[in-house]
N, C-alpha and C. Protein backbone atom coordinates (compact mmCIF):
# COMPACT_ATOMS: atom_id res chain seq x y z
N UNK A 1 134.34 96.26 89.76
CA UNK A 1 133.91 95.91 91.10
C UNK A 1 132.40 96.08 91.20
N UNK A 2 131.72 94.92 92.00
CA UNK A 2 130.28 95.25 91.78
C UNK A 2 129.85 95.80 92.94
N UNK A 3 129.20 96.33 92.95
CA UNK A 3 128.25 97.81 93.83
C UNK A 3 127.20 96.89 94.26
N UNK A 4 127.33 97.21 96.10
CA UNK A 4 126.19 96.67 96.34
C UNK A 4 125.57 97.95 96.57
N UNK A 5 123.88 97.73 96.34
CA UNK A 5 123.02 98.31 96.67
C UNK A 5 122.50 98.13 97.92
N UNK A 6 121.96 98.66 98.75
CA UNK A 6 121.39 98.63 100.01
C UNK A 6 119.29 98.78 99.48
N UNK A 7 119.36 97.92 99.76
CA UNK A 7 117.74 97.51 99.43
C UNK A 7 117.24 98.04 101.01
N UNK A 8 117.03 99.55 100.69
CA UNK A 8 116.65 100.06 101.60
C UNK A 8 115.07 100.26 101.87
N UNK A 9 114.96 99.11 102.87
CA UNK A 9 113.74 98.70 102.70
C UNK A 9 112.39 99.61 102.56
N UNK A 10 111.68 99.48 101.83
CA UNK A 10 111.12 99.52 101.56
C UNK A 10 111.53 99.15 99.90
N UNK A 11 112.53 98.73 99.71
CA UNK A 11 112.99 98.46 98.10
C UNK A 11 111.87 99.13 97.40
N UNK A 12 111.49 99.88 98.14
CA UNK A 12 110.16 100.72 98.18
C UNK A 12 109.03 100.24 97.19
N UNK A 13 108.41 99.86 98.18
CA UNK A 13 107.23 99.24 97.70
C UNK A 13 106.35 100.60 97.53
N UNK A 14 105.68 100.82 96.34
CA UNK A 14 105.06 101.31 96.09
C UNK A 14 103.50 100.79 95.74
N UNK A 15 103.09 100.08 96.67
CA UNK A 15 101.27 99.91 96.69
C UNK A 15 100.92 100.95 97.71
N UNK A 16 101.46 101.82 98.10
CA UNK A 16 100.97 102.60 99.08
C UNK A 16 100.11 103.58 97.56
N UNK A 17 101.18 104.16 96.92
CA UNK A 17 100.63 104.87 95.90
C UNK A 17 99.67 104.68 94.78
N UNK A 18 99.69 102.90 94.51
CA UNK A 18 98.77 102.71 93.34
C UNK A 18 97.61 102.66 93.76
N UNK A 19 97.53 101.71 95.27
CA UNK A 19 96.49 101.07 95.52
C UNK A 19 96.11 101.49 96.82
N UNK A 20 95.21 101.23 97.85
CA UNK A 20 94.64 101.55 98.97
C UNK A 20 94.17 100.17 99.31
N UNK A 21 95.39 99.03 99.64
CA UNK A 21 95.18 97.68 100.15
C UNK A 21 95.70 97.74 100.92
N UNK A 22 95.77 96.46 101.83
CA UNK A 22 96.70 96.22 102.84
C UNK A 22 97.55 94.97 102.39
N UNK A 23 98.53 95.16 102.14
CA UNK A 23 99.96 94.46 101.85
C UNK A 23 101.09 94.48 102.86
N UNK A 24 101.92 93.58 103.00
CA UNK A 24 103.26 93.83 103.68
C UNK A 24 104.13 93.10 102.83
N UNK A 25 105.31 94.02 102.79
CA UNK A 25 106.79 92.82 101.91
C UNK A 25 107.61 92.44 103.09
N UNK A 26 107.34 90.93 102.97
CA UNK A 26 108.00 90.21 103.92
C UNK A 26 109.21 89.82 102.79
N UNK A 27 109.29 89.70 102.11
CA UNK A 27 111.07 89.51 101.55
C UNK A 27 111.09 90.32 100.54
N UNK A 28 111.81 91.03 100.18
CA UNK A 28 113.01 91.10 101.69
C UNK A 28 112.04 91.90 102.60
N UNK A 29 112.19 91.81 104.13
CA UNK A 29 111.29 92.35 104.96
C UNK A 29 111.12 93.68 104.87
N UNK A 30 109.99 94.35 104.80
CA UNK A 30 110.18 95.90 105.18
C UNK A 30 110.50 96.60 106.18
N UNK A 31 110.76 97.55 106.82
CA UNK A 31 111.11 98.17 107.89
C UNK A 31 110.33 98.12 109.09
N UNK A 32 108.96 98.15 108.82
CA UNK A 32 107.73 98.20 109.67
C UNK A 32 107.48 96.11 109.86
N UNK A 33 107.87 95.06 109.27
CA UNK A 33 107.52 93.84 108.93
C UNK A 33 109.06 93.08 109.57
N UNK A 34 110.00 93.78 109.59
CA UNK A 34 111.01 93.24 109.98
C UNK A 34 110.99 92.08 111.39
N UNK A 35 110.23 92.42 112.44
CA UNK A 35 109.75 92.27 113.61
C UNK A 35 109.02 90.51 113.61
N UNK A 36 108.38 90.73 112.22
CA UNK A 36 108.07 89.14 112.60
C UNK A 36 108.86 88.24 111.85
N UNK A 37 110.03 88.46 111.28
CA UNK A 37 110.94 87.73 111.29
C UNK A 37 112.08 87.50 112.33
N UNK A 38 111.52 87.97 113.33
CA UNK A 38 112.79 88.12 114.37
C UNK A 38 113.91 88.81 114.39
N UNK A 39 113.75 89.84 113.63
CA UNK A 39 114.96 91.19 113.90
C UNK A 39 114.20 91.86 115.00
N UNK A 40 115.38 92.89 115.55
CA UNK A 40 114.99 93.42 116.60
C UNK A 40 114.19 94.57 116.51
N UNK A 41 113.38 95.12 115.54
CA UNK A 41 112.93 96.17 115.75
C UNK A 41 111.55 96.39 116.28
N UNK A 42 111.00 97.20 116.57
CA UNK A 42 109.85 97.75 116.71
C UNK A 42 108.69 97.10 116.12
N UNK A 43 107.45 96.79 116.85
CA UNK A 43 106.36 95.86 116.40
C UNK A 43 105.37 97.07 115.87
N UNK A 44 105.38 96.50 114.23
CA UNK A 44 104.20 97.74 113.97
C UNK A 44 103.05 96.58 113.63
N UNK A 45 102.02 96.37 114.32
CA UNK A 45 100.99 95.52 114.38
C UNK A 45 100.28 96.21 113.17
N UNK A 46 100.20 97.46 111.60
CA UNK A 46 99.64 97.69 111.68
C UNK A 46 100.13 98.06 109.99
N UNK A 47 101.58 97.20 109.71
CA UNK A 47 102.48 96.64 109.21
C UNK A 47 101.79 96.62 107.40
N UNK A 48 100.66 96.40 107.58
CA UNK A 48 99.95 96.14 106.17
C UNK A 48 99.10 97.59 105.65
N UNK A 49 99.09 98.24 106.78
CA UNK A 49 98.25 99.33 106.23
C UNK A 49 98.81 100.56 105.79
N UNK A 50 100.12 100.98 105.18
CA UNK A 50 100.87 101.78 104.94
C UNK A 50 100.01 102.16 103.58
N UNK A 51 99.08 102.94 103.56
CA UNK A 51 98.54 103.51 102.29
C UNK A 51 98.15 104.95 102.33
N UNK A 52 99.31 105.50 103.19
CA UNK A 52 99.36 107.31 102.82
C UNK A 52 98.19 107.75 103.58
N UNK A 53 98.11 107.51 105.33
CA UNK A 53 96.84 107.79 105.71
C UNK A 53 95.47 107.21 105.31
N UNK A 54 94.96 106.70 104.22
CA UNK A 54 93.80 106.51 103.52
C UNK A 54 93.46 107.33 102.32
N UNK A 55 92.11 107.30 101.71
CA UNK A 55 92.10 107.68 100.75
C UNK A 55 91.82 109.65 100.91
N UNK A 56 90.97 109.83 102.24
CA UNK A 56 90.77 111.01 102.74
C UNK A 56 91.75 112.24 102.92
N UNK A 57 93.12 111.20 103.50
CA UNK A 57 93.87 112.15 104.15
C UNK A 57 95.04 112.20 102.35
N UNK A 58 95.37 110.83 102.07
CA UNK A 58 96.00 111.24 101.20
C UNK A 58 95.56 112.53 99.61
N UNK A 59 94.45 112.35 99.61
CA UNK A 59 93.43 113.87 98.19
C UNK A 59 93.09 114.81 98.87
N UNK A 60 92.04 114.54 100.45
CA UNK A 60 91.53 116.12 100.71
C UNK A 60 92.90 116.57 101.24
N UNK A 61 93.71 115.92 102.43
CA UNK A 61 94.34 116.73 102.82
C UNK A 61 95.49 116.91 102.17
N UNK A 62 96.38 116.08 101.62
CA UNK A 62 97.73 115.84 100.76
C UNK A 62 98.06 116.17 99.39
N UNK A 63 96.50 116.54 98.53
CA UNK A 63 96.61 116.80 97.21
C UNK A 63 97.25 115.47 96.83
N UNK A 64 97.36 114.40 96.83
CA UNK A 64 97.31 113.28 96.47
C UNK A 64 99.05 112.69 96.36
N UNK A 65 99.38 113.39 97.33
CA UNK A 65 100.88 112.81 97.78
C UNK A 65 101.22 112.42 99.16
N UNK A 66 102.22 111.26 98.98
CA UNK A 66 101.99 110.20 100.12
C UNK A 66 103.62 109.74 100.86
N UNK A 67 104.10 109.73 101.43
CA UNK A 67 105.35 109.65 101.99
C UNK A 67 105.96 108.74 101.50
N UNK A 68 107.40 108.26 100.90
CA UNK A 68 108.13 107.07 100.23
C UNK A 68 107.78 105.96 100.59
N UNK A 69 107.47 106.27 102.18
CA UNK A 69 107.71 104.56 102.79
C UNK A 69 105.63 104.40 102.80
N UNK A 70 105.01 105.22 102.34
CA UNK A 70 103.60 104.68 102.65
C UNK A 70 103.08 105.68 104.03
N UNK A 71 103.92 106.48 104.40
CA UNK A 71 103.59 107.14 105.71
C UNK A 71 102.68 108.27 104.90
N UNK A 72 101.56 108.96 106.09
CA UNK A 72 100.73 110.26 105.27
C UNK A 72 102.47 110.98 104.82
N UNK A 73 101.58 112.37 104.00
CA UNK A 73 102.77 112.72 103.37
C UNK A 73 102.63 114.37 104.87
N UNK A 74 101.69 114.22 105.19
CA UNK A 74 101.53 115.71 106.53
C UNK A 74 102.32 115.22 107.57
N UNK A 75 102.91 113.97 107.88
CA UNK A 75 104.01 113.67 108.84
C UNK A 75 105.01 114.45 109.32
N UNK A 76 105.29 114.74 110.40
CA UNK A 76 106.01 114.97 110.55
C UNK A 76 107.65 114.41 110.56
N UNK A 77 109.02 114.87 109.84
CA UNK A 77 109.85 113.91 109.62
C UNK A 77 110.72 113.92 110.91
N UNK A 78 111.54 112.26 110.47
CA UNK A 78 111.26 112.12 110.14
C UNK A 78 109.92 110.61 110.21
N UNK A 79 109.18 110.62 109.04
CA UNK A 79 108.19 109.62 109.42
C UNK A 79 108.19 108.51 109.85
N UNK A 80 107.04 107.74 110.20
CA UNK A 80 107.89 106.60 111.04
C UNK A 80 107.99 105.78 110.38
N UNK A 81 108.17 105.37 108.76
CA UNK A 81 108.85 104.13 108.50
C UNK A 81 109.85 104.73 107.48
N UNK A 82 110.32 105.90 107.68
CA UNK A 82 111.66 106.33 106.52
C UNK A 82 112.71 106.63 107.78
N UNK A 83 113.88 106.62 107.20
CA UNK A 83 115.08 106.85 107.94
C UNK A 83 115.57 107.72 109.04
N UNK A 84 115.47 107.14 110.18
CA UNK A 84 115.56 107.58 111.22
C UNK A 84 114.40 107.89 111.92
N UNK A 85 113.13 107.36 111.31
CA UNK A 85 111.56 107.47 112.36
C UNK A 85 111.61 106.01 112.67
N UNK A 86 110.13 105.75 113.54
CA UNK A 86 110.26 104.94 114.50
C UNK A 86 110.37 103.26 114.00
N UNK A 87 110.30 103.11 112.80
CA UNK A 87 110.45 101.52 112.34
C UNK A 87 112.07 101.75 111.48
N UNK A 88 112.35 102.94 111.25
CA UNK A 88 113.42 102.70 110.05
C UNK A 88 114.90 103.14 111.25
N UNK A 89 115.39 102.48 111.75
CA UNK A 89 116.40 102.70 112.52
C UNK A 89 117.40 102.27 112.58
N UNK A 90 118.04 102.19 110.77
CA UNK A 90 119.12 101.59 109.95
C UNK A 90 119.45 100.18 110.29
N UNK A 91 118.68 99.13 110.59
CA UNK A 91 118.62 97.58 110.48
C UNK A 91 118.36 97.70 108.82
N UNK A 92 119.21 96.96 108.15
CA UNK A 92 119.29 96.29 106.90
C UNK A 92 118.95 95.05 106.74
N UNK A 93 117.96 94.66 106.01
CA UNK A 93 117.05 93.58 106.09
C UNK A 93 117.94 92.62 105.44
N UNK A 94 118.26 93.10 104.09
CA UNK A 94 118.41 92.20 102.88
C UNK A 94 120.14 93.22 102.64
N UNK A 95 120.95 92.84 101.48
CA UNK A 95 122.22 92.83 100.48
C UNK A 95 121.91 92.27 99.59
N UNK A 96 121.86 93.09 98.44
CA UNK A 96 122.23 92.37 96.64
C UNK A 96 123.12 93.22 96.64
N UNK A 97 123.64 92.69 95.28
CA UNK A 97 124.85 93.13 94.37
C UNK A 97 123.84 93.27 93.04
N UNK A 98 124.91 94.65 92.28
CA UNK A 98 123.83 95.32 91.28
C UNK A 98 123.95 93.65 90.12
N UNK A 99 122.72 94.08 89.73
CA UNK A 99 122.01 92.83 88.69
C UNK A 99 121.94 91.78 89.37
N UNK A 100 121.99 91.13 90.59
CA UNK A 100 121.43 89.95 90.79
C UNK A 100 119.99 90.07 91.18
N UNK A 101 119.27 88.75 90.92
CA UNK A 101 117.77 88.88 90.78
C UNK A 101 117.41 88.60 92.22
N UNK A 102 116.58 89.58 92.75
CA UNK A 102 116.13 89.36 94.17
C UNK A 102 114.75 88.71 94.40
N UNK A 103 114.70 88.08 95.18
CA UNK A 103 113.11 87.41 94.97
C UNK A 103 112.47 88.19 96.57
N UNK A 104 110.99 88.84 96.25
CA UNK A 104 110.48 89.39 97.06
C UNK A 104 109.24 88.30 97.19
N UNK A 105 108.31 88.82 98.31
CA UNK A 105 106.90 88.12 98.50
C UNK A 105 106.35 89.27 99.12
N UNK A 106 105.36 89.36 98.83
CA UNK A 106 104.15 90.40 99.37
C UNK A 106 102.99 89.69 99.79
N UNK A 107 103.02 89.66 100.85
CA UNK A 107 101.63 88.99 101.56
C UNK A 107 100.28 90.34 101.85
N UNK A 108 99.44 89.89 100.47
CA UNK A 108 98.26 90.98 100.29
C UNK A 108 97.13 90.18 101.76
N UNK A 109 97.12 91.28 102.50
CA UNK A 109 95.87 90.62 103.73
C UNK A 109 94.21 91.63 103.33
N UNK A 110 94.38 92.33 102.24
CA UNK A 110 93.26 92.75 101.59
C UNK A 110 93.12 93.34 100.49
N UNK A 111 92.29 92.82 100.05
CA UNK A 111 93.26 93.02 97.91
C UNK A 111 92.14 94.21 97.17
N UNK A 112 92.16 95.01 96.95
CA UNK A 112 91.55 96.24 96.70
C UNK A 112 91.77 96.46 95.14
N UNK A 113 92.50 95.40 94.95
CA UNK A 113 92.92 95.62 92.90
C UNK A 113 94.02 96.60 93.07
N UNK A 114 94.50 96.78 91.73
CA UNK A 114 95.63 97.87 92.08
C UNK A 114 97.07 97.15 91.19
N UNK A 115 98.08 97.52 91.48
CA UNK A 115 99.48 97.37 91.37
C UNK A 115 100.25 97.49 92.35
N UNK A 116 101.34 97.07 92.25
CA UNK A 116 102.62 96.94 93.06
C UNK A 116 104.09 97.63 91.72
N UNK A 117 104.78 97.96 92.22
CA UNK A 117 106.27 98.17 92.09
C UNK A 117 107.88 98.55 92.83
N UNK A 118 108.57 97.64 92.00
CA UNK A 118 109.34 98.14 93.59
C UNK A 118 110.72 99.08 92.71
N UNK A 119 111.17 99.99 93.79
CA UNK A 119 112.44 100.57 92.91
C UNK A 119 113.01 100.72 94.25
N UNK A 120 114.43 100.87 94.07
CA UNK A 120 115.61 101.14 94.97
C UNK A 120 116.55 102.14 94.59
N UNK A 121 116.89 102.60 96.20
CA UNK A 121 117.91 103.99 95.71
C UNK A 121 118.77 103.48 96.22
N UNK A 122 120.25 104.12 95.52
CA UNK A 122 121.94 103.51 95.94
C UNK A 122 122.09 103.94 97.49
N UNK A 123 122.28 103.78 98.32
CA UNK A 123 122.53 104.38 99.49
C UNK A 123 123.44 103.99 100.28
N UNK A 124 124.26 104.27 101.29
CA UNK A 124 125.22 103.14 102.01
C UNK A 124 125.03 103.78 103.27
N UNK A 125 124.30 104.62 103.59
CA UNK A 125 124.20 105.56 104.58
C UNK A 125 122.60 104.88 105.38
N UNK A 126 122.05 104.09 105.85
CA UNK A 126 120.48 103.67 106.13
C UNK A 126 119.86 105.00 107.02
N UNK A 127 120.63 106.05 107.71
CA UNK A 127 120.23 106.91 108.36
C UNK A 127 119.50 108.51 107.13
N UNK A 128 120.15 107.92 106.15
CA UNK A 128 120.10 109.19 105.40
C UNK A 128 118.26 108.58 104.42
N UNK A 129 117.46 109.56 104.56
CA UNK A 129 116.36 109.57 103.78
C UNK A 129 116.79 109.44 102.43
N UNK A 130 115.44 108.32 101.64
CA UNK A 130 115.82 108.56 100.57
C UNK A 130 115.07 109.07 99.67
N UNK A 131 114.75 109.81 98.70
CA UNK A 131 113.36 110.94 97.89
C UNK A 131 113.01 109.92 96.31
N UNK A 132 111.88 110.43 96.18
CA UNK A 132 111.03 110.34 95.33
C UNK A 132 111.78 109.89 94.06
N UNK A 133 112.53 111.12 94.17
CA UNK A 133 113.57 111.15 92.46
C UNK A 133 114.58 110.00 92.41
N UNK A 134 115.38 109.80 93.55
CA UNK A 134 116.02 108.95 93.65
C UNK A 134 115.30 107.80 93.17
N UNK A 135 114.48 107.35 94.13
CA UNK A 135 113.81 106.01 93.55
C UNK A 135 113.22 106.26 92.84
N UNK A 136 112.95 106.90 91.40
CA UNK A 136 112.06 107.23 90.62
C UNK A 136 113.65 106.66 89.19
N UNK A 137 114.49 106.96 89.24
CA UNK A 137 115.86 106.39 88.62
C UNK A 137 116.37 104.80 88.68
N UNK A 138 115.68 104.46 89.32
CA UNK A 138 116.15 102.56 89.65
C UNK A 138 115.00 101.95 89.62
N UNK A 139 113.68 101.91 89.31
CA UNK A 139 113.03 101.11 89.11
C UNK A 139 113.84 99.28 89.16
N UNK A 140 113.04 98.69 89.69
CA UNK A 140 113.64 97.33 89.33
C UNK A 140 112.53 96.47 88.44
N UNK A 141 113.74 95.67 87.42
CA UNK A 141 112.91 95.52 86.43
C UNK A 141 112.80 93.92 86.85
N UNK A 142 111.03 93.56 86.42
CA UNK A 142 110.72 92.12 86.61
C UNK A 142 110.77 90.90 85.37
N UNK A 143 112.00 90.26 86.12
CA UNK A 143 112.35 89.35 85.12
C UNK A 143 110.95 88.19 84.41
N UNK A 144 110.22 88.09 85.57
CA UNK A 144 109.04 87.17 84.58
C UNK A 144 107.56 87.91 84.37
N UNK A 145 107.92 89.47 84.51
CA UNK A 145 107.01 90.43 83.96
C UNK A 145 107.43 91.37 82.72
N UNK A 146 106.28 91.44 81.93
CA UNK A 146 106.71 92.22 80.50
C UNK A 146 106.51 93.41 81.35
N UNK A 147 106.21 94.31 82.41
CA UNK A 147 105.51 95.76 82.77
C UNK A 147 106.55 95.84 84.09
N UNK A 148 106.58 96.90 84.20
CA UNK A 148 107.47 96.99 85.26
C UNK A 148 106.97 97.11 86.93
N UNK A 149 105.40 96.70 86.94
CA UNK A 149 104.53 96.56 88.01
C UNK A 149 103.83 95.18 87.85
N UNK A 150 103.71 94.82 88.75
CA UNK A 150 102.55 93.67 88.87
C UNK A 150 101.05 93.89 89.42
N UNK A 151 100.48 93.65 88.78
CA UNK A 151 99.13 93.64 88.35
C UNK A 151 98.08 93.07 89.59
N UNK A 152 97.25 93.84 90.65
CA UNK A 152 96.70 92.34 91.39
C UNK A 152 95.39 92.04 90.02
N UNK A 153 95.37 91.22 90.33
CA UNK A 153 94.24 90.86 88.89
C UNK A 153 92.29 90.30 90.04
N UNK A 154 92.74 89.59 90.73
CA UNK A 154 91.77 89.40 91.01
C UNK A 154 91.30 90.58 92.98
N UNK A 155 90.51 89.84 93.42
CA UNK A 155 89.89 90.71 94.93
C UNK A 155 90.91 89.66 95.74
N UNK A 156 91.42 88.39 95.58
CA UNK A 156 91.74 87.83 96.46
C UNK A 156 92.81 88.58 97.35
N UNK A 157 92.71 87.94 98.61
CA UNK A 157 94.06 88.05 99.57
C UNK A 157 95.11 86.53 98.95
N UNK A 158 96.18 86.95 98.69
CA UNK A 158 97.70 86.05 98.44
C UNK A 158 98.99 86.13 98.52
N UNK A 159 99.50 85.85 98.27
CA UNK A 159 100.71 86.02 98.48
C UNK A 159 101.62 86.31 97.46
N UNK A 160 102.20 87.12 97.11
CA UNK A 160 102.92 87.34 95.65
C UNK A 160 104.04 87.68 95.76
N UNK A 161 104.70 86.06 94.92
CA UNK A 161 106.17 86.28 94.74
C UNK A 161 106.99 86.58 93.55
């Protein structure tokens, strides 16, 4: 029987951690991005800038750790784009089934260089947080990438699918 996974959004995008750009994953939508596809949640106008506070708050104040979903990591939980804070309020964006290939897009609105990666934790619960380790075990692997991140290569703003 195949296992669906709950691509709990943030299928966790991790440019919060590589990079200090402004990105949003509109597919599958993120939690904070959901809104301009016309789900009902919460308008985060602010949707692209999930990069752990900045570079200030995430080293002087954080020692250089940053919340799953891109929230500072000094938040109080829980934060507002992980489970049960103010964008993550168990709306499920997207459904795969394990091994089918999901196609994402990341609309970069300021390209700072850097990487992207995305990994997912098993969950069936959207209220229940999900940690570091968890998604640190599912990486998802890119079928028309040899690396398991994508690369921004140039300064441009684009779109990457």
């Amino acid at each position: 029987m195949q296992t669906v996974l709950w691509a709990l959004l943030s299928v966790w995008l991790h440019l919060p951690i590589a990079v200090w750009s402004h990105a949003r994953l509109m597919m599958p939508p993120s939690r904070s991005s959901m809104w301009r596809l016309g789900f009902p949640t919460k308008k985060n106008f602010n949707d692209n800038a999930l990069y752990c506070g900045g570079i200030q708050i995430q080293w002087q104040r954080n020692g250089g750790k940053c919340g799953i979903c891109g929230d500072p990591y000094n938040m109080p939980h829980p934060r507002d784009n992980e489970a049960n804070g103010k964008y993550g309020q168990g709306i499920i964006s997207r459904q795969y089934l394990s091994g089918q290939i999901m196609e994402a897009r990341v609309d970069v609105t300021t390209n700072h260089r850097g990487y992207f990666e995305f990994k997912l934790c098993p969950n069936n619960n959207p209220k229940k947080e999900a940690t570091q380790e968890c998604l640190n075990k599912y990486p998802l692997k890119l079928p028309m990438a040899k690396a398991q991140n994508i690369t921004l290569e140039t300064k441009e703003m684009e779109i990457y699918q």
